[in-house]
Protein backbone atom coordinates (compact mmCIF):
# COMPACT_ATOMS: atom_id res chain seq x y z
CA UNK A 1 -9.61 -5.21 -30.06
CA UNK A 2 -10.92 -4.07 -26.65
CA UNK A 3 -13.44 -1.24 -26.59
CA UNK A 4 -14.94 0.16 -23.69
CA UNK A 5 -17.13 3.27 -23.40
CA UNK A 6 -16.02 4.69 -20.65
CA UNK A 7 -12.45 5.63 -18.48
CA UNK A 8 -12.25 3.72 -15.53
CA UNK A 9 -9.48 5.56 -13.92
CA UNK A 10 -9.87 9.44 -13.65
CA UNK A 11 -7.09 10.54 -11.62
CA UNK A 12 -3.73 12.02 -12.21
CA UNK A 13 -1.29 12.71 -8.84
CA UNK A 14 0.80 15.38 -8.32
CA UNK A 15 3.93 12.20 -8.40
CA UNK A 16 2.96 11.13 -12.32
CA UNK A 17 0.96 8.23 -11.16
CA UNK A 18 -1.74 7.16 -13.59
CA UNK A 19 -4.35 4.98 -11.64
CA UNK A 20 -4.69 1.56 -14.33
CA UNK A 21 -8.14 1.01 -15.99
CA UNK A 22 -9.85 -1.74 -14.55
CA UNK A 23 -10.27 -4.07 -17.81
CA UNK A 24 -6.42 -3.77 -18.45
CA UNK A 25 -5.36 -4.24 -14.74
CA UNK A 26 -7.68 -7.60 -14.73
CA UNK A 27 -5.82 -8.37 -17.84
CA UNK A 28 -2.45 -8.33 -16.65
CA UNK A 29 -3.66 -10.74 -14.04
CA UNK A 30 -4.51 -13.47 -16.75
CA UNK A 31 -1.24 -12.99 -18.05
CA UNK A 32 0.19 -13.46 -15.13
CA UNK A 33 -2.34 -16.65 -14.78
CA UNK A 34 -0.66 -18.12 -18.28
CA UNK A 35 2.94 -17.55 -16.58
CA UNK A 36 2.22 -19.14 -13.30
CA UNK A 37 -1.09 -21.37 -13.57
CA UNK A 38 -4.75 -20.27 -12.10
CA UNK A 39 -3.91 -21.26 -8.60
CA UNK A 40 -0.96 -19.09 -8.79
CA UNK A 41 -2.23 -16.49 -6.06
CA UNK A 42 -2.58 -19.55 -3.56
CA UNK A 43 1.25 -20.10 -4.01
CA UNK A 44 2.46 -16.60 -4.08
CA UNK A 45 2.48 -13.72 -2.03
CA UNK A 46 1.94 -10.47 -3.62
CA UNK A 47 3.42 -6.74 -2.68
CA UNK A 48 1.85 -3.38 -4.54
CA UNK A 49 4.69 -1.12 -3.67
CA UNK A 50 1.85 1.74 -5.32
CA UNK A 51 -1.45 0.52 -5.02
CA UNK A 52 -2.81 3.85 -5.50
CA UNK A 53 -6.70 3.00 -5.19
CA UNK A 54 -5.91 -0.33 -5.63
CA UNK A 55 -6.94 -1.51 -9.03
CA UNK A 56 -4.28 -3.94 -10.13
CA UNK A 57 -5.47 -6.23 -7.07
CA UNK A 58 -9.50 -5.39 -7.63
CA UNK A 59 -9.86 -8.85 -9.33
CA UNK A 60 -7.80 -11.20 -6.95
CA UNK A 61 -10.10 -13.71 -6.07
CA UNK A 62 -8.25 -13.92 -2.57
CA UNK A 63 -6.11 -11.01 -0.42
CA UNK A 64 -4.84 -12.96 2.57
CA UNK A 65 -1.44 -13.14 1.02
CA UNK A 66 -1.74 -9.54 -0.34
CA UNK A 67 0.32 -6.28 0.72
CA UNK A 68 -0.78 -3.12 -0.84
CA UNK A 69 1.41 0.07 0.04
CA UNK A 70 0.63 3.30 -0.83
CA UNK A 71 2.28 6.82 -0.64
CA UNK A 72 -0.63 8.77 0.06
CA UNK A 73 -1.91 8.17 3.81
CA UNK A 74 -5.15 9.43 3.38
CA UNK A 75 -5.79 6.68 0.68
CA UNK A 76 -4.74 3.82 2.81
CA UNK A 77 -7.04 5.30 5.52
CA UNK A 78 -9.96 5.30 3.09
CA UNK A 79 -9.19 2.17 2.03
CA UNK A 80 -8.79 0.34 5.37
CA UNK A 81 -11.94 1.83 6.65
CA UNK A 82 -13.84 0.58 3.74
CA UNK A 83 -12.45 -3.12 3.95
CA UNK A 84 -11.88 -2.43 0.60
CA UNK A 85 -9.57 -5.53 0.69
CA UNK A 86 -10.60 -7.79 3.42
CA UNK A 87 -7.82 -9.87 4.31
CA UNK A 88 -4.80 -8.32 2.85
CA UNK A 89 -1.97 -5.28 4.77
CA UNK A 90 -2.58 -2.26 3.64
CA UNK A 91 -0.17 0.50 5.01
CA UNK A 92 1.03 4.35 3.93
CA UNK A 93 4.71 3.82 3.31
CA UNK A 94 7.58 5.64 1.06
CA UNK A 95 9.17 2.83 -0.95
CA UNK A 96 11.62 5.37 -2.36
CA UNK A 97 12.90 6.62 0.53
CA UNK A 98 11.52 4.69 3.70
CA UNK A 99 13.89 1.84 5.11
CA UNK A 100 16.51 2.55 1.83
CA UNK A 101 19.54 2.12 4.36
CA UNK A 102 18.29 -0.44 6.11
CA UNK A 103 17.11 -2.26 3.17
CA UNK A 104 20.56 -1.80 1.47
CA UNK A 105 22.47 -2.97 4.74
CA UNK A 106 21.03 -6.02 5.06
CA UNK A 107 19.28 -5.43 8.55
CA UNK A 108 17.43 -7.74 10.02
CA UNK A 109 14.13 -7.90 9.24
CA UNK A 110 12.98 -9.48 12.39
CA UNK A 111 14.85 -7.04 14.88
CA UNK A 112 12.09 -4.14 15.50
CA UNK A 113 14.98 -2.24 17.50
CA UNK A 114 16.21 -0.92 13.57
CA UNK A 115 13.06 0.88 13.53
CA UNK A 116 11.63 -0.20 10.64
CA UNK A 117 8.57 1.00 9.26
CA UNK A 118 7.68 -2.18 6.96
CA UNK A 119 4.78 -3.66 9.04
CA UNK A 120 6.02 -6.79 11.15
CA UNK A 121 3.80 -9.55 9.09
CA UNK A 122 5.52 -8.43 5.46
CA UNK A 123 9.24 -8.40 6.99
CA UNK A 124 8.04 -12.11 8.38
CA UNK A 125 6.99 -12.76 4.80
CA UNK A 126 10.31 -11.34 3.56
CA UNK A 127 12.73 -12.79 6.13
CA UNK A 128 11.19 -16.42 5.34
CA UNK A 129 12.86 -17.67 2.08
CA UNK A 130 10.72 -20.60 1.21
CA UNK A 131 7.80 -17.98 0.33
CA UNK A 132 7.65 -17.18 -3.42
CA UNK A 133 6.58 -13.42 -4.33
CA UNK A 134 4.67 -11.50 -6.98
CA UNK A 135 5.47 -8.16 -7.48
CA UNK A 136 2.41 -6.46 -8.97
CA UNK A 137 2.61 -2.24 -9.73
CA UNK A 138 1.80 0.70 -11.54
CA UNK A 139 4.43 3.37 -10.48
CA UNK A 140 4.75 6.46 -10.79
CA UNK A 141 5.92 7.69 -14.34
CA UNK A 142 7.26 11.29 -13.03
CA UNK A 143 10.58 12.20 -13.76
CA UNK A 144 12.95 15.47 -13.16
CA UNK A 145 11.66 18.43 -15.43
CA UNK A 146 14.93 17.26 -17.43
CA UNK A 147 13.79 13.95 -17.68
CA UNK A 148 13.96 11.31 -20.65
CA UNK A 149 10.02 11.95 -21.29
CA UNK A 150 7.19 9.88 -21.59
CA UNK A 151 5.76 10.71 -18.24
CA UNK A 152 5.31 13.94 -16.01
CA UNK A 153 8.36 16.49 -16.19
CA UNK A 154 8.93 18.03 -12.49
CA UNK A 155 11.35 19.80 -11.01
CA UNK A 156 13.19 17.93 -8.55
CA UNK A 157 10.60 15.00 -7.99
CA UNK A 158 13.26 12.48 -8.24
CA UNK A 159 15.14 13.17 -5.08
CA UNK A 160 14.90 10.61 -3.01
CA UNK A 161 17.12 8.11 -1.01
CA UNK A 162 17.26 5.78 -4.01
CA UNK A 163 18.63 8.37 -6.50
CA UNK A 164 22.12 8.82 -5.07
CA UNK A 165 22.74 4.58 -4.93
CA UNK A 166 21.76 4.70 -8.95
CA UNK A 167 24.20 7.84 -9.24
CA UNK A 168 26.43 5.97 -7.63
CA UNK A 169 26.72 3.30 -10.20
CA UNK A 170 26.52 5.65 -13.16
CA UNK A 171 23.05 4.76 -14.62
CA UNK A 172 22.71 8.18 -16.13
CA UNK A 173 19.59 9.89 -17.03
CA UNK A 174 17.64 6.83 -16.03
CA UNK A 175 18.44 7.58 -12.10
CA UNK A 176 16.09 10.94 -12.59
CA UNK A 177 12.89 8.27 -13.02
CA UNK A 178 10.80 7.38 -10.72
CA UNK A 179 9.97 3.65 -11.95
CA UNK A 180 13.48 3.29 -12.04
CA UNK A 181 13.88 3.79 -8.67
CA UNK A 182 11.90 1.57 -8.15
CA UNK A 183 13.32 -1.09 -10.26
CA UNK A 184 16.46 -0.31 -8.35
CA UNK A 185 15.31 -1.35 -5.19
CA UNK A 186 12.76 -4.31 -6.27
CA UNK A 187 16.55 -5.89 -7.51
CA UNK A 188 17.43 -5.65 -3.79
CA UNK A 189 15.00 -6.58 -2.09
CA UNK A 190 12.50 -8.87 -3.65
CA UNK A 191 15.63 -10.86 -6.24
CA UNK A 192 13.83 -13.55 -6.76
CA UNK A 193 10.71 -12.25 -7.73
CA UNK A 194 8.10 -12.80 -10.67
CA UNK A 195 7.39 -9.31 -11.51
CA UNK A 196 4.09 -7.40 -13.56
CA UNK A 197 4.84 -3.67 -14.00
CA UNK A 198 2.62 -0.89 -16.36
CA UNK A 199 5.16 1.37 -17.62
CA UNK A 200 6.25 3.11 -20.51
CA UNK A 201 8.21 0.69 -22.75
CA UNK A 202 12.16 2.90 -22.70
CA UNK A 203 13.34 1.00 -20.00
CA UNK A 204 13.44 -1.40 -22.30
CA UNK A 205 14.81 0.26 -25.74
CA UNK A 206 15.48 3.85 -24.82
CA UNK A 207 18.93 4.82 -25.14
CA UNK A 208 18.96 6.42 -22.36
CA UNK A 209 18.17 3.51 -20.52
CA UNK A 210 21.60 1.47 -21.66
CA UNK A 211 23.30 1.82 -18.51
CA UNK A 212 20.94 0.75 -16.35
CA UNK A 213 20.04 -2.34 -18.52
CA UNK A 214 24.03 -3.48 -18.56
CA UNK A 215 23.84 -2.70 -14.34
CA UNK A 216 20.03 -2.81 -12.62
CA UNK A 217 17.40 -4.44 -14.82
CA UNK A 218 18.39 -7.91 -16.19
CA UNK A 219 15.59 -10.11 -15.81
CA UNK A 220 14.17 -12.70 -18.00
CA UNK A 221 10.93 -11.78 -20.23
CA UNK A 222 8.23 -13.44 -19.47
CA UNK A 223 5.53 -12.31 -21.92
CA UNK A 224 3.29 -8.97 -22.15
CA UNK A 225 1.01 -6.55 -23.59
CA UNK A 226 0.84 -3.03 -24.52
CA UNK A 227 -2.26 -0.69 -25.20
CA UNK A 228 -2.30 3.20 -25.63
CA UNK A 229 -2.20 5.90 -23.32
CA UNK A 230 -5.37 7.06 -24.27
CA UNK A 231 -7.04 4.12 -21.96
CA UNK A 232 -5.79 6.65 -18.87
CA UNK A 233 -7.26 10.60 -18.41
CA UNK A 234 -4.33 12.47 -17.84
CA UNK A 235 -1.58 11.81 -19.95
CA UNK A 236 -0.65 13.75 -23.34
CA UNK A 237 0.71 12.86 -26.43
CA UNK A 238 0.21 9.30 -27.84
CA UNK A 239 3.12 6.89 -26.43
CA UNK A 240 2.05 2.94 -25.75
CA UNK A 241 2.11 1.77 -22.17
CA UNK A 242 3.20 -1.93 -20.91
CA UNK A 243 2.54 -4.49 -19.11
CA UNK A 244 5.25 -7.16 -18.96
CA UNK A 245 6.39 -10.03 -16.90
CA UNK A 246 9.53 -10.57 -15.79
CA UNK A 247 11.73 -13.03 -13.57
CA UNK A 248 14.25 -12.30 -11.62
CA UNK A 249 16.14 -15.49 -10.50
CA UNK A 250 17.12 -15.52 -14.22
CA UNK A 251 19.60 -12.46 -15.12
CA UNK A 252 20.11 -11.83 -18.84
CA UNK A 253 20.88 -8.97 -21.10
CA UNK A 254 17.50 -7.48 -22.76
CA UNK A 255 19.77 -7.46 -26.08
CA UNK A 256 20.01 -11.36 -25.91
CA UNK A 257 16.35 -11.53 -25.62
CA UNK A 258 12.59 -11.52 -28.27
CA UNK A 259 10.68 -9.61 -26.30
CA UNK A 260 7.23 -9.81 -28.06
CA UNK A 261 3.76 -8.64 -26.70
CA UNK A 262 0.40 -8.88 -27.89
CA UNK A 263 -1.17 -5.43 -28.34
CA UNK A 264 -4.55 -4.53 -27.39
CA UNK A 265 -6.62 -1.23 -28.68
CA UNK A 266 -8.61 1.51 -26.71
CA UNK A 267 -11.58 2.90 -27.95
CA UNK A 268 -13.78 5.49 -26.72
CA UNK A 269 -17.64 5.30 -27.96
């Protein structure tokens, strides 16, 4: 059982994005430690897609192979200013709808002429194939205010560039999530990635999710945890959130697959 007196994380943004509680961000990390070995972060390069304040990455013991992107410019500011995380790009970018069509045409990530707004030194970390990558994120749990549920109903928040390519391929109500989205694109791009993600557990048994099981998310399961919601301020209801590993050179049906985690309690003294 974990027990801590306090929340760490007091913020809730207008996108659904929970900031993660220190102890349980650090705890993903040795997860991801048992996966990979302790000198894993020497090996791999790591990309926060929604760093947010930048918890998940607060107990790296090293950020020169770190890129932490964030939605909200005036939180990259603060945090560059700060040297929050000496050693490691930090930059305001839109991974739901900056460099989509570039990104899904298979640009080159060297030419600057395409106008990309990926910083040069992570499309040189990208465009070199011999570097191995950790993807390591909280996104945002928002959702259209006819969502599935489990995160923050709002009306039209899931319009973005992504949304029409899931459309496209009939993923149903899943394509209305943010973390989806997300998912979506993470396939594309970053393929043969080792990936850590807190997020509600239905994209892995909701019903609603079937569709974009069988056509998006396919990875193997790599081991896990869950704790309550109650760990964050903001959210309502009592629903378990997840952190799980997964890889994605492998590609296999979650149906075909034990996915176990250990589960860890929040108490508030």
């Amino acid at each position: 059982m974990m027990k801590y007196g306090l929340k760490l994380v007091v913020d809730i943004r207008r996108t659904g994005k929970f900031y993660t509680p220190l102890p349980f961000a650090k705890l993903g990390l040795e997860y991801i430690e048992k996966v990979l070995g302790p000198d894993w972060h020497k090996n791999y390069y790591v990309w926060d897609m929604a760093c947010g304040s930048g918890n998940l990455e607060y107990h790296l013991p090293d950020y020169s192979k770190v890129f932490m992107s964030e939605l909200d410019g005036r939180t990259v500011e603060q945090l560059n200013e700060n040297n929050v995380f000496p050693g490691a790009t930090v930059f305001q970018y839109d991974y739901l709808n900056d460099d989509v069509e570039l990104m899904m045409a298979g640009a080159d990530l060297l030419n600057d002429k395409h106008g990309w707004k990926l910083p040069r030194s992570l499309r040189e970390a990208l465009a070199d194939k011999t570097k191995k990558w950790v993807v390591l994120f909280n996104p945002p749990y928002a959702e259209s205010s006819d969502g599935i549920g489990g995160g923050s109903g709002k009306m039209n928040v899931s319009d973005t560039a992504i949304a029409p390519l899931l459309h496209a391929i009939d993923c149903g109500k899943a394509a209305r999530e943010l973390f989806a989205q997300f998912l979506f694109r993470i396939s594309k791009e970053l393929p043969t990635s080792m990936m850590g993600m807190y997020a509600p557990l239905k994209y892995v048994n909701a019903q609603a999710f079937d569709k974009f099981r069988e056509k998006v998310f396919q990875p193997e399961y790599k081991g896990g945890f869950i704790f309550p919601c109650s760990a964050f301020q903001g959210p309502t209801g009592q629903w378990p959130v997840s952190f799980l590993l997964w890889d994605w050179t492998k590609k296999l049906h979650i149906e075909q697959q034990k996915i176990i985690t250990d589960v860890y309690n929040y108490e508030e003294s």
